[in-house]
PDB file of N, CA and C in Angstrom:
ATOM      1  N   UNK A   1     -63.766 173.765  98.408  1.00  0.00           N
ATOM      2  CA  UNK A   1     -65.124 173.827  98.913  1.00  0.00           C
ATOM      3  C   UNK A   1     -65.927 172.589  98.530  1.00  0.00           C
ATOM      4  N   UNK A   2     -65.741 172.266  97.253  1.00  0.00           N
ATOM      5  CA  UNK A   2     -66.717 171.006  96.932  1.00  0.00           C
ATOM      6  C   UNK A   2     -66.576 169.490  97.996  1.00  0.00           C
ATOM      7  N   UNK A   3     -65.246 169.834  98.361  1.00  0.00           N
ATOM      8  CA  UNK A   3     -64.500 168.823  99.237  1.00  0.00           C
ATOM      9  C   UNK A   3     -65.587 168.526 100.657  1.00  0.00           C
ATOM     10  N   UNK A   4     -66.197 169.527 101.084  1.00  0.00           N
ATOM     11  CA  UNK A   4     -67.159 169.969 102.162  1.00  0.00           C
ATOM     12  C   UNK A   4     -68.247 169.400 101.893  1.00  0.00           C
ATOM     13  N   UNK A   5     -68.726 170.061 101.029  1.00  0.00           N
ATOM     14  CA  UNK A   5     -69.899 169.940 100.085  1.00  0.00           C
ATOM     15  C   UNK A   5     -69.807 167.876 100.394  1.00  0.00           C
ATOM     16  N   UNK A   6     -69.218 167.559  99.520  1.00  0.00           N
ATOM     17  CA  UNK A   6     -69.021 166.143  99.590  1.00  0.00           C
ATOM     18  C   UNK A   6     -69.375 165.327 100.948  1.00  0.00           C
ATOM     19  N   UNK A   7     -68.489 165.826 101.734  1.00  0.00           N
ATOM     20  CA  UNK A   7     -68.267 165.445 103.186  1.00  0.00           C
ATOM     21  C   UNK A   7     -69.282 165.683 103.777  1.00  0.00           C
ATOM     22  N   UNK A   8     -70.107 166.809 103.723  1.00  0.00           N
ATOM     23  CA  UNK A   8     -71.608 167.050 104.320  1.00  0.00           C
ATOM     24  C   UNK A   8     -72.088 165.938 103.887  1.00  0.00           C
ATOM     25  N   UNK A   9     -72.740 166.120 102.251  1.00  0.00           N
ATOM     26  CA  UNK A   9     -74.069 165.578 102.076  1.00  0.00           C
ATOM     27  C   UNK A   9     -73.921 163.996 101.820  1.00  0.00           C
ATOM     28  N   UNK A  10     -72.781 163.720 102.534  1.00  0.00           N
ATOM     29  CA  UNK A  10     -72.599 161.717 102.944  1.00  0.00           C
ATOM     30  C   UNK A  10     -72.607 162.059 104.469  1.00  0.00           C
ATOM     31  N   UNK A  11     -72.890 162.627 105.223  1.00  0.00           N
ATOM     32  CA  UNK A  11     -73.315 162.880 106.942  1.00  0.00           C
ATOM     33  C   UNK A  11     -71.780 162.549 107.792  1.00  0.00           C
ATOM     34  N   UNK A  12     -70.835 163.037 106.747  1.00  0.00           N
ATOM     35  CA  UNK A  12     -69.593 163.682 107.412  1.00  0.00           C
ATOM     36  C   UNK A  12     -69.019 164.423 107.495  1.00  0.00           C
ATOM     37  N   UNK A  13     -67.663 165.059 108.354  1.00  0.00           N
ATOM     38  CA  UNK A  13     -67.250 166.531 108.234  1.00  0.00           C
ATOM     39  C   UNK A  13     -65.826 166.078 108.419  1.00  0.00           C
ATOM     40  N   UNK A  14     -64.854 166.591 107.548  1.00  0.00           N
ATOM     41  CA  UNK A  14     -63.375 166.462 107.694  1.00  0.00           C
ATOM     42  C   UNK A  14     -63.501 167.681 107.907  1.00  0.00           C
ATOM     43  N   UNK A  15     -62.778 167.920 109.580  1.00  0.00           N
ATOM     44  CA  UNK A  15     -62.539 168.992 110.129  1.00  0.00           C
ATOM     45  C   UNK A  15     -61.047 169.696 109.717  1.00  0.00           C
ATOM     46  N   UNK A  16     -60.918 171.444 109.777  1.00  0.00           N
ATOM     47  CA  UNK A  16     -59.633 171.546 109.897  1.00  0.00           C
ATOM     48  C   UNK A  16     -58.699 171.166 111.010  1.00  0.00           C
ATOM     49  N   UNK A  17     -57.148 171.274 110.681  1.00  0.00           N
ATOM     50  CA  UNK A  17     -56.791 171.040 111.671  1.00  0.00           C
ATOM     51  C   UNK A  17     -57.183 172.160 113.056  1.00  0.00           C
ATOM     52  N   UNK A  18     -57.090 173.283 112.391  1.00  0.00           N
ATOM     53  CA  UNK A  18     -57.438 174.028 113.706  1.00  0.00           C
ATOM     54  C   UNK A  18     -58.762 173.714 114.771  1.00  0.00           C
ATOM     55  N   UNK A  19     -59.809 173.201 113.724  1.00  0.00           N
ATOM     56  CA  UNK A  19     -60.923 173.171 114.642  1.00  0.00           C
ATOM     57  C   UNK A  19     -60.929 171.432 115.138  1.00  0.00           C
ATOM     58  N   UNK A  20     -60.225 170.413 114.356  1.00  0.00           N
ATOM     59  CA  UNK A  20     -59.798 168.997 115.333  1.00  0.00           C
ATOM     60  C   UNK A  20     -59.296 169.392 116.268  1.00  0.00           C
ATOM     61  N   UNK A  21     -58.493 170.174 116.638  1.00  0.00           N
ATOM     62  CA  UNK A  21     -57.049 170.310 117.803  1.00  0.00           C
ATOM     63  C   UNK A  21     -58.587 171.277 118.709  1.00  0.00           C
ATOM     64  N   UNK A  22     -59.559 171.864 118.515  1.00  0.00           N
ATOM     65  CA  UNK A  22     -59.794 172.878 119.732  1.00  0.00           C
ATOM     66  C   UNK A  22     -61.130 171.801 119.738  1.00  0.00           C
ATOM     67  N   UNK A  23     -61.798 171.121 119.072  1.00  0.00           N
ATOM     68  CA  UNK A  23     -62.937 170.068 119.519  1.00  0.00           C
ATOM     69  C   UNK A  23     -61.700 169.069 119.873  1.00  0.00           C
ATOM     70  N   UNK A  24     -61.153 168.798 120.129  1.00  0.00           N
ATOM     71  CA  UNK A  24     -60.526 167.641 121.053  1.00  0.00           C
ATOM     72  C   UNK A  24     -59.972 168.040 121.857  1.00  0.00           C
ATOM     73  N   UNK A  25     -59.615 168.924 122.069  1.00  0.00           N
ATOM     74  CA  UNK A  25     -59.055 169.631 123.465  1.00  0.00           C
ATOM     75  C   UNK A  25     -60.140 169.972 124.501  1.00  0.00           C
ATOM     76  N   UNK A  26     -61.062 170.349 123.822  1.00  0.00           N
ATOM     77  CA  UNK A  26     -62.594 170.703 124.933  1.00  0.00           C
ATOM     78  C   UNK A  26     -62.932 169.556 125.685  1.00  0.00           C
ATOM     79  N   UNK A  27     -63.610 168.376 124.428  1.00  0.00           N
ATOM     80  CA  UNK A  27     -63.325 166.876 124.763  1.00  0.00           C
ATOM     81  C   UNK A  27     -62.378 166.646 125.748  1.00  0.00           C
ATOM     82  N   UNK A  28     -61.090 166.749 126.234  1.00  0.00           N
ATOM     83  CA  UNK A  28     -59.897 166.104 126.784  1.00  0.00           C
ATOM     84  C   UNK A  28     -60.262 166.913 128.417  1.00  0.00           C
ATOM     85  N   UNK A  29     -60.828 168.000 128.156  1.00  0.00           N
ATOM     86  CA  UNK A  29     -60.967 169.010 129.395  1.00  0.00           C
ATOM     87  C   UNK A  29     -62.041 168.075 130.380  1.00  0.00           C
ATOM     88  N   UNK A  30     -63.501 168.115 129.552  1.00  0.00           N
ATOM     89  CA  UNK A  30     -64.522 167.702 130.160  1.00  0.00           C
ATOM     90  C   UNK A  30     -64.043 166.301 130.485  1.00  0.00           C
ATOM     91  N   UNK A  31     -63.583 165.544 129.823  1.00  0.00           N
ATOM     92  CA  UNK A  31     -63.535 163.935 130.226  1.00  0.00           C
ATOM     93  C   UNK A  31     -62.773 164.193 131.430  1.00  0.00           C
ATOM     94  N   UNK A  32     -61.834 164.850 131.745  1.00  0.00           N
ATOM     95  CA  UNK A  32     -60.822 165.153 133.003  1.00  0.00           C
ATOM     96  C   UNK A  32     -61.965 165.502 134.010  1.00  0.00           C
ATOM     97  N   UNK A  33     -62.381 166.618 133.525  1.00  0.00           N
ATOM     98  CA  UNK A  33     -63.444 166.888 134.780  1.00  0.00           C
ATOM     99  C   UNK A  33     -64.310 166.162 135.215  1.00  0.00           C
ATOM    100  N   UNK A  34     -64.878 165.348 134.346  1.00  0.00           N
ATOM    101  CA  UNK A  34     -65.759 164.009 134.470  1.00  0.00           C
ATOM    102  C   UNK A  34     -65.242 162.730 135.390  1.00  0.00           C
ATOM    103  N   UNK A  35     -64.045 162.701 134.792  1.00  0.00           N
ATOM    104  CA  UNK A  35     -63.406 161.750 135.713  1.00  0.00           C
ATOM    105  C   UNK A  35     -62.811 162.346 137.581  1.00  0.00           C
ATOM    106  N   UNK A  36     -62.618 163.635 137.653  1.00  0.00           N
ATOM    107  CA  UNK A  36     -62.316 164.481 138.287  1.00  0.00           C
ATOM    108  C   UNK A  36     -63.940 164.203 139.503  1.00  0.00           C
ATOM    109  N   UNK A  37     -64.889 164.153 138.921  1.00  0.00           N
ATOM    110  CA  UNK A  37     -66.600 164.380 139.680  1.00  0.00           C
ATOM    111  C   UNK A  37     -66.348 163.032 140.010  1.00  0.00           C
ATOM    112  N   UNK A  38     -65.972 162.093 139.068  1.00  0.00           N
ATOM    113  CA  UNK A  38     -66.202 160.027 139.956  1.00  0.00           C
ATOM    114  C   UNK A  38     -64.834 160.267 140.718  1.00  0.00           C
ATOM    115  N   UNK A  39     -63.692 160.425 140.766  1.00  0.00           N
ATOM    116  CA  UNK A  39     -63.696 160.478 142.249  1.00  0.00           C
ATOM    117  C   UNK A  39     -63.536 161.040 143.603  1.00  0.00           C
ATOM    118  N   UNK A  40     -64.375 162.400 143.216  1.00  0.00           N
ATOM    119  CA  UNK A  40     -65.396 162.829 144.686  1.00  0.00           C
ATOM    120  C   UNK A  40     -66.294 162.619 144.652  1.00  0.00           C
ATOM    121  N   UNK A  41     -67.232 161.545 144.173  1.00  0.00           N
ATOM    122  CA  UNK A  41     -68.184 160.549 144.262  1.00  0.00           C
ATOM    123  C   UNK A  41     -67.084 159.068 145.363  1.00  0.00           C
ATOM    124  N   UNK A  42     -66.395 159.139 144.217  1.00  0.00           N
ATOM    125  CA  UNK A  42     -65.938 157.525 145.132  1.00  0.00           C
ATOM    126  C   UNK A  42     -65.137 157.989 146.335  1.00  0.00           C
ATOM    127  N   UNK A  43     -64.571 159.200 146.620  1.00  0.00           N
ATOM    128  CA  UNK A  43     -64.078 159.321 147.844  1.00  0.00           C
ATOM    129  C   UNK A  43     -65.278 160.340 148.911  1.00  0.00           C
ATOM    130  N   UNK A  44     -66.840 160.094 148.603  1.00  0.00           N
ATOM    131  CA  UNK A  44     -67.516 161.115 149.173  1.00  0.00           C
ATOM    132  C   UNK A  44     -67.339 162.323 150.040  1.00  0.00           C
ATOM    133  N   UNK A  45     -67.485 162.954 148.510  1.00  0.00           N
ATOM    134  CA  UNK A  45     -67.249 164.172 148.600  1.00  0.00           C
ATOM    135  C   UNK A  45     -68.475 164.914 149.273  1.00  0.00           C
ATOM    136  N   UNK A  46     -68.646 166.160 149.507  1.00  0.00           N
ATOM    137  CA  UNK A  46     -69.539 167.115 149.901  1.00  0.00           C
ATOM    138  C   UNK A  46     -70.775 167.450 148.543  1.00  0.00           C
ATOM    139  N   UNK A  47     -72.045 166.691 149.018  1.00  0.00           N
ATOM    140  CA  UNK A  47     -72.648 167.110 147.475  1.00  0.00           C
ATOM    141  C   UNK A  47     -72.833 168.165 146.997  1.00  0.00           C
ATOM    142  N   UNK A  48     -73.131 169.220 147.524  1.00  0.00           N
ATOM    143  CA  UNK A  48     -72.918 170.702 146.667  1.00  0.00           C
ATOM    144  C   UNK A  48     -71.745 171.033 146.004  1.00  0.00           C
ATOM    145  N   UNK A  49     -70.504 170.531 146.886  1.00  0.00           N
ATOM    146  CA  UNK A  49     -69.441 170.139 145.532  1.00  0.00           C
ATOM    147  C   UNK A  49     -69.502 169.847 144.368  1.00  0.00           C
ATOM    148  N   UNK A  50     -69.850 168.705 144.672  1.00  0.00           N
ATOM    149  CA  UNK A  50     -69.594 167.470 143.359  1.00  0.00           C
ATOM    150  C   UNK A  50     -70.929 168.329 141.945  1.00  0.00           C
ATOM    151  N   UNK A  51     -71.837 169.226 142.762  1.00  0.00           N
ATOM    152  CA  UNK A  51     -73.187 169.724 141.951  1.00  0.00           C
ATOM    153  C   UNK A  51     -72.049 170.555 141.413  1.00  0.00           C
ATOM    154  N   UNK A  52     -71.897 171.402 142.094  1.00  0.00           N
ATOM    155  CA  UNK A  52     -70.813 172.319 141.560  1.00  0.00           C
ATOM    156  C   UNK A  52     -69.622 172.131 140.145  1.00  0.00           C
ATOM    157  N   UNK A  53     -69.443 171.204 140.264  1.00  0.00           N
ATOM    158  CA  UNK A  53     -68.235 170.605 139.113  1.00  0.00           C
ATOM    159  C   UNK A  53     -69.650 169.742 138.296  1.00  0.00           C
ATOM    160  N   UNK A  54     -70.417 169.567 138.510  1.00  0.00           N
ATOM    161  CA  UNK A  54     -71.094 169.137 137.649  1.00  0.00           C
ATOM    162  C   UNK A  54     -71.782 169.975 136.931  1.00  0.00           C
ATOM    163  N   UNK A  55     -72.297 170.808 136.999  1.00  0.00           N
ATOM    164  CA  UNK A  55     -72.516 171.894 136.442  1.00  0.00           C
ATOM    165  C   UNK A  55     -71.478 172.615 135.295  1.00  0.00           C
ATOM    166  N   UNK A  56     -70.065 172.670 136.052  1.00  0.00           N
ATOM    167  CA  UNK A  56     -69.069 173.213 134.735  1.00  0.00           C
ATOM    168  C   UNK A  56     -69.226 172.523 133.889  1.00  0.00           C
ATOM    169  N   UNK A  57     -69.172 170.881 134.362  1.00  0.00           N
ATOM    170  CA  UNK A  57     -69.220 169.835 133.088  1.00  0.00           C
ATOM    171  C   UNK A  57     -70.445 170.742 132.280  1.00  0.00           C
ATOM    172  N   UNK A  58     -71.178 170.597 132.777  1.00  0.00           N
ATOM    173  CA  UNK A  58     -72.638 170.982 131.258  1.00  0.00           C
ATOM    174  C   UNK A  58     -72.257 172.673 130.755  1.00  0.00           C
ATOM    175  N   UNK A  59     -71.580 173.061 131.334  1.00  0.00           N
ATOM    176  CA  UNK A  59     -71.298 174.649 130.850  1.00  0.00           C
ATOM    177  C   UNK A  59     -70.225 174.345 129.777  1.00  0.00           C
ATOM    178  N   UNK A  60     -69.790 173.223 129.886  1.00  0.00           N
ATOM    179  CA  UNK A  60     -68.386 172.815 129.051  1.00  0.00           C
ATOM    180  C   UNK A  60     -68.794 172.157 128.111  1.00  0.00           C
ATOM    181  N   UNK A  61     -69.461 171.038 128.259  1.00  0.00           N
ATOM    182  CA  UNK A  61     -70.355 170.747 127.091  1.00  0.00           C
ATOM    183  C   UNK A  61     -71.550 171.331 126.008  1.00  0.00           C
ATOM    184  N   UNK A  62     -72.027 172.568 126.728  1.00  0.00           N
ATOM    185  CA  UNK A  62     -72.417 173.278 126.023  1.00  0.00           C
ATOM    186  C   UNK A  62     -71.606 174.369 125.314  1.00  0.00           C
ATOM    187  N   UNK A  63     -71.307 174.516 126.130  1.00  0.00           N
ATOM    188  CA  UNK A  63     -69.537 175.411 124.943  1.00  0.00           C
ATOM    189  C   UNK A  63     -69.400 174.677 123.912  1.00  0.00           C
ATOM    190  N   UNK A  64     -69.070 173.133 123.948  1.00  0.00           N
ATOM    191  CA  UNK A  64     -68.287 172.125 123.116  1.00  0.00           C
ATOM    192  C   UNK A  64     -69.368 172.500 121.742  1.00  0.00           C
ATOM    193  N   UNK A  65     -70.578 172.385 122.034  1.00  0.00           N
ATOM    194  CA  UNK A  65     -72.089 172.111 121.752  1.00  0.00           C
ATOM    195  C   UNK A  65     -72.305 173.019 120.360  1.00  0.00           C
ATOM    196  N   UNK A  66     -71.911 174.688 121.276  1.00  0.00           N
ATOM    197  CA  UNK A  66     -72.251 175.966 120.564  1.00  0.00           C
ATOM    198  C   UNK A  66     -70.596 175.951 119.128  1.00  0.00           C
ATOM    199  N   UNK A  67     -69.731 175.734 119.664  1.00  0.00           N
ATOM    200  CA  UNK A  67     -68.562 175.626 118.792  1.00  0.00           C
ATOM    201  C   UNK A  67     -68.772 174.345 117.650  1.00  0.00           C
ATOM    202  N   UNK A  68     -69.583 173.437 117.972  1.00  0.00           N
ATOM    203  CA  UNK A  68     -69.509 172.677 116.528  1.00  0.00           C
ATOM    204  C   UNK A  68     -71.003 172.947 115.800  1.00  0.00           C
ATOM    205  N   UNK A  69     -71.694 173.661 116.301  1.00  0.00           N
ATOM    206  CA  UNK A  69     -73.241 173.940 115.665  1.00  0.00           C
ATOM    207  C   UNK A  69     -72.458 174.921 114.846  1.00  0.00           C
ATOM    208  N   UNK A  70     -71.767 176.245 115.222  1.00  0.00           N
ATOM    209  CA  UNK A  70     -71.178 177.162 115.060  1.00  0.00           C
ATOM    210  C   UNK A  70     -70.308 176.664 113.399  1.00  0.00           C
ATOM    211  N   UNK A  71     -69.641 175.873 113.853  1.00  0.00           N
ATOM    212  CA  UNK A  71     -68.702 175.289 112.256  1.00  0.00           C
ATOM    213  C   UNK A  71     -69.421 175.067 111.419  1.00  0.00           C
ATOM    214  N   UNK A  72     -70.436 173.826 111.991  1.00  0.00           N
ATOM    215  CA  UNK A  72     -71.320 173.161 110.775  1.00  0.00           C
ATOM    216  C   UNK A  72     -72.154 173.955 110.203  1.00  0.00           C
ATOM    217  N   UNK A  73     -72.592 175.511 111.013  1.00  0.00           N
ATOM    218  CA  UNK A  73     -73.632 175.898 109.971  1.00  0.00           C
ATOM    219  C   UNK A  73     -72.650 176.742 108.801  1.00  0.00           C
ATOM    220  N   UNK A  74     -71.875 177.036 109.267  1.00  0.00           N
ATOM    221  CA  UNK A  74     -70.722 178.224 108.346  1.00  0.00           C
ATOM    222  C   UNK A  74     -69.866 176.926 106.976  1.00  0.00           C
ATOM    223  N   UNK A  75     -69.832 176.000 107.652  1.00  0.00           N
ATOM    224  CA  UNK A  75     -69.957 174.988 106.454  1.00  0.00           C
ATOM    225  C   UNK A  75     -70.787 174.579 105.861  1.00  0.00           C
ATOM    226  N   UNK A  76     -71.357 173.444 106.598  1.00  0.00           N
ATOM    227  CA  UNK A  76     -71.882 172.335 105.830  1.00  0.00           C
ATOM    228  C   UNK A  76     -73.407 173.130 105.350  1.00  0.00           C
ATOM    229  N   UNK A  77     -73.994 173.820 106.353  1.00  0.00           N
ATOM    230  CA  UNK A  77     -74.962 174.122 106.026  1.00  0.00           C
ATOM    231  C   UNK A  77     -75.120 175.569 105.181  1.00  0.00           C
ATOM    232  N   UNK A  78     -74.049 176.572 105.353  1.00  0.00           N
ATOM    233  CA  UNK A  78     -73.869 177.311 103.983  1.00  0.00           C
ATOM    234  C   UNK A  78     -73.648 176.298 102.364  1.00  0.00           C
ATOM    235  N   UNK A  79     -73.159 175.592 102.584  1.00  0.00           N
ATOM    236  CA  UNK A  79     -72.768 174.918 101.454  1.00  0.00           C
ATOM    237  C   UNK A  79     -73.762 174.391 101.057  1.00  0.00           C
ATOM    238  N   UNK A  80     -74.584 173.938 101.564  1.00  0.00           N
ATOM    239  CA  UNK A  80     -75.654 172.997 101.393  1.00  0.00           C
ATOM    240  C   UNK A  80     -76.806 174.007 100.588  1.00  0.00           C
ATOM    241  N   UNK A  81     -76.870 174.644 101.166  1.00  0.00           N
ATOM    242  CA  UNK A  81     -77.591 175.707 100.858  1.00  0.00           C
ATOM    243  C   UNK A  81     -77.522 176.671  99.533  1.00  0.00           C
ATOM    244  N   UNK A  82     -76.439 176.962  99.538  1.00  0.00           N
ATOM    245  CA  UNK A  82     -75.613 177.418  97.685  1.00  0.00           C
ATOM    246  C   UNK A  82     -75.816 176.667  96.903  1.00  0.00           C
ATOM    247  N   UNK A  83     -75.799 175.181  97.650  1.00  0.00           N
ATOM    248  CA  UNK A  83     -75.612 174.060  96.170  1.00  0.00           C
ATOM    249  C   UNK A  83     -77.181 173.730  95.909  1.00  0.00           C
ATOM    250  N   UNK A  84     -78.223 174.089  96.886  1.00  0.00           N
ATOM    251  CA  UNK A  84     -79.588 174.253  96.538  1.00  0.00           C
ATOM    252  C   UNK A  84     -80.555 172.563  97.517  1.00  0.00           C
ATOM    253  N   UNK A  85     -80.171 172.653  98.482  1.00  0.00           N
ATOM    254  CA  UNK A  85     -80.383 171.231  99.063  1.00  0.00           C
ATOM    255  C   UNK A  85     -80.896 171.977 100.331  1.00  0.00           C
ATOM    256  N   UNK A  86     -81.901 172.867  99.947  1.00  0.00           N
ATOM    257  CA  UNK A  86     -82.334 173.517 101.066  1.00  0.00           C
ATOM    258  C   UNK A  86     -83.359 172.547 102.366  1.00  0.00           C
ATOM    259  N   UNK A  87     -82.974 170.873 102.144  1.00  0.00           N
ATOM    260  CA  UNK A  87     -83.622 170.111 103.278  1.00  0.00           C
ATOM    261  C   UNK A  87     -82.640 170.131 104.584  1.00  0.00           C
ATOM    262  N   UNK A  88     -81.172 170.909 104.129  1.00  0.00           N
ATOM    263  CA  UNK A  88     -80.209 170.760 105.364  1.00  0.00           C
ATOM    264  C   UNK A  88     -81.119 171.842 106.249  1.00  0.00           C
ATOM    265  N   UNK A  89     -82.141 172.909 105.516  1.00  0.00           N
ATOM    266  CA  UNK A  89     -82.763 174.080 106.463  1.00  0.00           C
ATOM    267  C   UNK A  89     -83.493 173.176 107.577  1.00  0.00           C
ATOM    268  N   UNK A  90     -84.020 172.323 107.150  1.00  0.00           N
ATOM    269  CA  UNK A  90     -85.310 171.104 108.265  1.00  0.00           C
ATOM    270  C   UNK A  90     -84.225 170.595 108.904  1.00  0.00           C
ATOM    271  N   UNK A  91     -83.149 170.116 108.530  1.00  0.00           N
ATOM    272  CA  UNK A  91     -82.169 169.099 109.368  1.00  0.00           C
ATOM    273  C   UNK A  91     -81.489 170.052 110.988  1.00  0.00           C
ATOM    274  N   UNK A  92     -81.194 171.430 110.190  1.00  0.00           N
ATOM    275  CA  UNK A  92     -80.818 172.111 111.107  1.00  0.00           C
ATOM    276  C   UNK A  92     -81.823 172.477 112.005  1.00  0.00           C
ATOM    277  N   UNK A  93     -82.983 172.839 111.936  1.00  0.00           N
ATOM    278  CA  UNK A  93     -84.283 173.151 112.403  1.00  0.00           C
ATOM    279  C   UNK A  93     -84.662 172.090 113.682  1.00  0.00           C
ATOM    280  N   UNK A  94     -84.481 170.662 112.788  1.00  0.00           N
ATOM    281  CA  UNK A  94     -84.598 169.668 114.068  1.00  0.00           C
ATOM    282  C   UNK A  94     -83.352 169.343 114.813  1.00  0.00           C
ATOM    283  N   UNK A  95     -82.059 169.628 114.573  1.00  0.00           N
ATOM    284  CA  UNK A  95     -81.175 169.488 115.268  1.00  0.00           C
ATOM    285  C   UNK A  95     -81.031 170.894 116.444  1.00  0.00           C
ATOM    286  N   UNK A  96     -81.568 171.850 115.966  1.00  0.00           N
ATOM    287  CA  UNK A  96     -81.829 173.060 117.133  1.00  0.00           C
ATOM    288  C   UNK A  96     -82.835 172.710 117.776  1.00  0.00           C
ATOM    289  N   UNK A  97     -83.860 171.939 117.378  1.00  0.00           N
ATOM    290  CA  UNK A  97     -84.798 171.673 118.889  1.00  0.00           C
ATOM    291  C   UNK A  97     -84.492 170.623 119.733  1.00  0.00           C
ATOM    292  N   UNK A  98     -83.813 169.649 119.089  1.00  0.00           N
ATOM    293  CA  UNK A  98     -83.096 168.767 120.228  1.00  0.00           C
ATOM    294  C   UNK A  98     -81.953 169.503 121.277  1.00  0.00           C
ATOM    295  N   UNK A  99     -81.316 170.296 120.909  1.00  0.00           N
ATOM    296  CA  UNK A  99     -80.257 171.020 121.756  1.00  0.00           C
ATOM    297  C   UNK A  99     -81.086 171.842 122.602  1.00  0.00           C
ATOM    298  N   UNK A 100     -82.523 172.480 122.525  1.00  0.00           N
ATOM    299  CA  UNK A 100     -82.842 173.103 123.314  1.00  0.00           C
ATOM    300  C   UNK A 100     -83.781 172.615 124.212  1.00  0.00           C
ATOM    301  N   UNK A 101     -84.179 171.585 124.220  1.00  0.00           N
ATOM    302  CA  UNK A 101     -84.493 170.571 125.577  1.00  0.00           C
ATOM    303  C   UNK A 101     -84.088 170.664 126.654  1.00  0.00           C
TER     304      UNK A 101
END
């Protein structure tokens, strides 16, 4: 645990392997689909299409979004919090109002 602890409060996270392999796989999805939207852009496509797949993109990125808020608070920010560094409460506070824009 202190290992975390560490890794937080220098503004990094050594992920497990389980959760590297499923945040890079989400990553690997959306970039496909992303690249998937440029070209039915470059072969003009039908735009309610292309809205269409653009849209999953942000449903996918917000998935990506909710799964690493999800880790970091069960880590970094439990941890943070035990060890008495209750400014990660403001950090998280302003990092939830940027996501909800």
């Amino acid at each position: 645990m202190a290992e975390n602890m560490d890794c937080c409060a220098h503004r990094t996270k050594e992920h497990t392997p389980e959760e590297y392999r499923s945040l890079i796989h989400r990553l690997n999805r959306i970039e496909g689909q992303v690249r998937g939207i440029r070209g039915m852009v470059e072969k003009g496509a039908y735009c309610p299409e292309i809205l269409v797949q653009s849209a999953a993109v942000t449903a996918a990125m917000n998935a990506f979004s909710r799964e690493l808020l999800s880790d970091h608070i069960r880590t970094c920010v439990v941890e943070d919090i035990r060890a008495g560094r209750d400014e990660t409460i403001d950090e998280l506070l302003r990092t939830l109002q940027k996501l909800m824009r």
